[in-house]
C-alpha atoms as a PDB file:
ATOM      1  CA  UNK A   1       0.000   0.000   0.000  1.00  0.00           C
ATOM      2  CA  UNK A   2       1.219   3.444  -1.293  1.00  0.00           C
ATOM      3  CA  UNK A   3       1.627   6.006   1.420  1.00  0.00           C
ATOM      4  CA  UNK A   4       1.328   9.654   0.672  1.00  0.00           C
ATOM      5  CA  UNK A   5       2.347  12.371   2.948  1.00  0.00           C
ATOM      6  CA  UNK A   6      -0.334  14.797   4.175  1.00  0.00           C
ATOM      7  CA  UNK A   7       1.510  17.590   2.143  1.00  0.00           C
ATOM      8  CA  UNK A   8       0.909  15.315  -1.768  1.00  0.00           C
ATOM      9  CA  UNK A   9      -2.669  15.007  -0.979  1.00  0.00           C
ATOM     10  CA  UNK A  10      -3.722  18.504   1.098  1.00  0.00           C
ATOM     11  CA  UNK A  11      -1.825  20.013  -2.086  1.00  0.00           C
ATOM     12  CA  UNK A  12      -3.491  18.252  -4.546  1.00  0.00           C
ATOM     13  CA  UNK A  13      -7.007  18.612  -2.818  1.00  0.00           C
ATOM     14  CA  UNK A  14      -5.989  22.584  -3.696  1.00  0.00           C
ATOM     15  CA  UNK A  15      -5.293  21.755  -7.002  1.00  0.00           C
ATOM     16  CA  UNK A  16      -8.898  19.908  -7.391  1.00  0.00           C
ATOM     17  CA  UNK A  17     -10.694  23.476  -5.703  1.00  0.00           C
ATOM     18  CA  UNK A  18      -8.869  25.173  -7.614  1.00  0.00           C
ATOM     19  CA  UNK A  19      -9.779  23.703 -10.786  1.00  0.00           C
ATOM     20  CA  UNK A  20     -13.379  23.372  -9.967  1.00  0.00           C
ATOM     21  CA  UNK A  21     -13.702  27.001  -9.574  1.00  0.00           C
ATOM     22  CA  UNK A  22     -11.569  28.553 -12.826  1.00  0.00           C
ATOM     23  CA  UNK A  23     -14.556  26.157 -14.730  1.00  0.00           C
ATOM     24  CA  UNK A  24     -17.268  27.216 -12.702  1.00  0.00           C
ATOM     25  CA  UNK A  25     -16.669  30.421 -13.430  1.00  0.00           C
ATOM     26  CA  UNK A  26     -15.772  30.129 -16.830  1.00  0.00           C
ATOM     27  CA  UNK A  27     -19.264  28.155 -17.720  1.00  0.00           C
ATOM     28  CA  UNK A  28     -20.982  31.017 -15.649  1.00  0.00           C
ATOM     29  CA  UNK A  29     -19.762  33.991 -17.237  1.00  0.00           C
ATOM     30  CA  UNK A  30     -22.272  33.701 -20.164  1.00  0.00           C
ATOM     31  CA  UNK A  31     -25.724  33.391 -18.023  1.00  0.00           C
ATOM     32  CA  UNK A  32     -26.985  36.733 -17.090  1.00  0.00           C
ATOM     33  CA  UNK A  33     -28.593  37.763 -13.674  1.00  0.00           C
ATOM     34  CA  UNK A  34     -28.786  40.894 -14.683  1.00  0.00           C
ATOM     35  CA  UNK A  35     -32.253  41.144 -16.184  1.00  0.00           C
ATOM     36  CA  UNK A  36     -35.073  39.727 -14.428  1.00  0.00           C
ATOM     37  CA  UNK A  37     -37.859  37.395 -15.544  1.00  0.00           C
ATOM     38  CA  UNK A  38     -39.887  39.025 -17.345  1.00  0.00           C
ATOM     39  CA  UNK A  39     -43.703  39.311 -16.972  1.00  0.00           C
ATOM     40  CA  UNK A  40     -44.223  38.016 -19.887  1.00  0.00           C
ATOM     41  CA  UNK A  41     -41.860  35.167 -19.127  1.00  0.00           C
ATOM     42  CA  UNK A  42     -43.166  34.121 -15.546  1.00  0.00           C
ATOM     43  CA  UNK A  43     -47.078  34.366 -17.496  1.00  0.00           C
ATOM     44  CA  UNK A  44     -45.438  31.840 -19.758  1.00  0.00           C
ATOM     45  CA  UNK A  45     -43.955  29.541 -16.930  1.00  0.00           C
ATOM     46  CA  UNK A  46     -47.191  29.430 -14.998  1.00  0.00           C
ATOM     47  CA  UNK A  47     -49.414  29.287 -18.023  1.00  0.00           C
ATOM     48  CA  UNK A  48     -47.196  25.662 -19.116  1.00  0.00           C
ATOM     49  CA  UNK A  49     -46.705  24.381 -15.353  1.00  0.00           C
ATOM     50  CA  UNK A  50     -50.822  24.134 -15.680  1.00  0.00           C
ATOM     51  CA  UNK A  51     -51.274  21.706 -19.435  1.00  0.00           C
ATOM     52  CA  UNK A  52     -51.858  18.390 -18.440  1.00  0.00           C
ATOM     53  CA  UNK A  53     -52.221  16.815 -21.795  1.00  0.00           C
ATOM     54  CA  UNK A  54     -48.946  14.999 -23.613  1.00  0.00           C
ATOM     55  CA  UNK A  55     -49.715  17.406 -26.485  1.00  0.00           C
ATOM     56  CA  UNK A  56     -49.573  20.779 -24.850  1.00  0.00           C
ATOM     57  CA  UNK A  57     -46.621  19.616 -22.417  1.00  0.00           C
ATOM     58  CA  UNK A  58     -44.757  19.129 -25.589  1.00  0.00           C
ATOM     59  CA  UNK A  59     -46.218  22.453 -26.946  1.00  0.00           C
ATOM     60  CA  UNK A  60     -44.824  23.914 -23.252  1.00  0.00           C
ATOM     61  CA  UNK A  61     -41.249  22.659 -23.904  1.00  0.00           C
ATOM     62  CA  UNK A  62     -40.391  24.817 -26.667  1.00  0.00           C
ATOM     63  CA  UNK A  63     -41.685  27.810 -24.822  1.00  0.00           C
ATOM     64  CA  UNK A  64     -40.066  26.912 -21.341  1.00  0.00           C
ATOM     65  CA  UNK A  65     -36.690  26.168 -23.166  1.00  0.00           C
ATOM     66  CA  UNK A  66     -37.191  29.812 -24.591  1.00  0.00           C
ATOM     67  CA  UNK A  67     -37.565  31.923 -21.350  1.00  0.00           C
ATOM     68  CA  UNK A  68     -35.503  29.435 -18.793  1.00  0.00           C
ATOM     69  CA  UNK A  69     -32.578  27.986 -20.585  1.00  0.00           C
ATOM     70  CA  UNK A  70     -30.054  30.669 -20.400  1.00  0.00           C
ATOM     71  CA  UNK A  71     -32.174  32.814 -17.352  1.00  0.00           C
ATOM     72  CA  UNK A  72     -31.281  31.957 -13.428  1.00  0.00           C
ATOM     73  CA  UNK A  73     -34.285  33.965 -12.745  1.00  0.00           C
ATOM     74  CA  UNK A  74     -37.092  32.664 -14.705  1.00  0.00           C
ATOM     75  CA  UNK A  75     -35.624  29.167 -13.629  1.00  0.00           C
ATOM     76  CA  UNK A  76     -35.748  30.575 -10.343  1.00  0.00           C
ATOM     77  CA  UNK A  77     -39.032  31.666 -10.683  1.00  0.00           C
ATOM     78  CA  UNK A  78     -39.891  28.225 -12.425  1.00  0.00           C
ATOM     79  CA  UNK A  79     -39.098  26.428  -9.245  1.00  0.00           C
ATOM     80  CA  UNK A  80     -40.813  28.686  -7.106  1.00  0.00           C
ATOM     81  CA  UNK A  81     -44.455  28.072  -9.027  1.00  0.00           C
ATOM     82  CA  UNK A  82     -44.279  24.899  -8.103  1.00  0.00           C
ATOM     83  CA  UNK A  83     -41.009  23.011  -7.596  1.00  0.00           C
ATOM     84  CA  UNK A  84     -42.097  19.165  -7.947  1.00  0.00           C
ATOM     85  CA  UNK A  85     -43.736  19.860 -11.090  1.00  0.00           C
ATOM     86  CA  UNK A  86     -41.135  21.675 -12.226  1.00  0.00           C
ATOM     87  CA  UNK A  87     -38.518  18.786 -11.033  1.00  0.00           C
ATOM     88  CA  UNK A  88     -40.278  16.805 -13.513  1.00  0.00           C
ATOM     89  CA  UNK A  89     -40.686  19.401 -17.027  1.00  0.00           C
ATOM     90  CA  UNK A  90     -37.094  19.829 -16.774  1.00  0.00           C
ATOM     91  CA  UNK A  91     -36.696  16.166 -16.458  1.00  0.00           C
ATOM     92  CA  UNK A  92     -39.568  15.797 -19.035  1.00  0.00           C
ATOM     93  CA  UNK A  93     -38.845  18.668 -21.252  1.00  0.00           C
ATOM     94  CA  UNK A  94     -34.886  18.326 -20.940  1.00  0.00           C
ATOM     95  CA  UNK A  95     -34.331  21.351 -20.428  1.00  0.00           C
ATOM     96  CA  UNK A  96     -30.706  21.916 -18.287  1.00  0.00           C
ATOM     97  CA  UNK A  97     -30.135  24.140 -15.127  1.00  0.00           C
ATOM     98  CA  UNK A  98     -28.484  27.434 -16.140  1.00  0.00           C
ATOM     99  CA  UNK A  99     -25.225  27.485 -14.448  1.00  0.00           C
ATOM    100  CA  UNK A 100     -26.104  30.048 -12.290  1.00  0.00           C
ATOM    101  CA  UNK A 101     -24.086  31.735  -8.847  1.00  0.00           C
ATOM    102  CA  UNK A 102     -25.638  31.171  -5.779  1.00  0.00           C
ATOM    103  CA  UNK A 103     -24.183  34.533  -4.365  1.00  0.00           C
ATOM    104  CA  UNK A 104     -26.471  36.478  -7.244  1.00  0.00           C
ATOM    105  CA  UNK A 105     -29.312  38.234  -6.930  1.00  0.00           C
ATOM    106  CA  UNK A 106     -33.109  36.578  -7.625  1.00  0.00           C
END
């Protein structure tokens, strides 16, 4: 059995954090917080969170791709309508959480 000193693995645990974060914020950089969900966005959200039918769940995933794929807030705001049904049109609909900072504003 190999035995490393504490120094090898505390330094490469900093190496690992360190990496993590320079691609964190890298992928972040291109989602905005800046401007909030719209109105007309949110309508949209809550307007698809309440189809029930396959058809106009399908109809819903173009839209909710539209106004949440690249917007922390309207996926903010997605969550907050209703989060288990949400849970399950981004599941359903495929649609991927913007890589968003915590520390930002909603």
């Amino acid at each position: 059995m190999v035995r490393l000193s504490r120094g090898v693995v505390v330094m490469a645990m900093v190496i690992i954090v360190a990496a993590i974060q320079v691609c964190s914020h890298q992928a972040a950089a291109g989602v905005s917080w800046g401007e909030p969900c719209s109105d007309e966005a949110k309508t949209k959200i809550e307007g698809c969170m309440k189809e029930e039918t396959v058809d106009n769940i399908d109809k819903c995933c173009s839209i909710l791709h539209s106004v949440i794929d690249d917007s922390c807030p309207c996926w903010v705001h997605a969550k907050l309508t209703d989060r288990a049904l949400a849970i399950l049109y981004f599941i359903y609909c495929d649609i991927a959480h913007p890589l968003c900072s915590s520390a930002q504003p909603i």
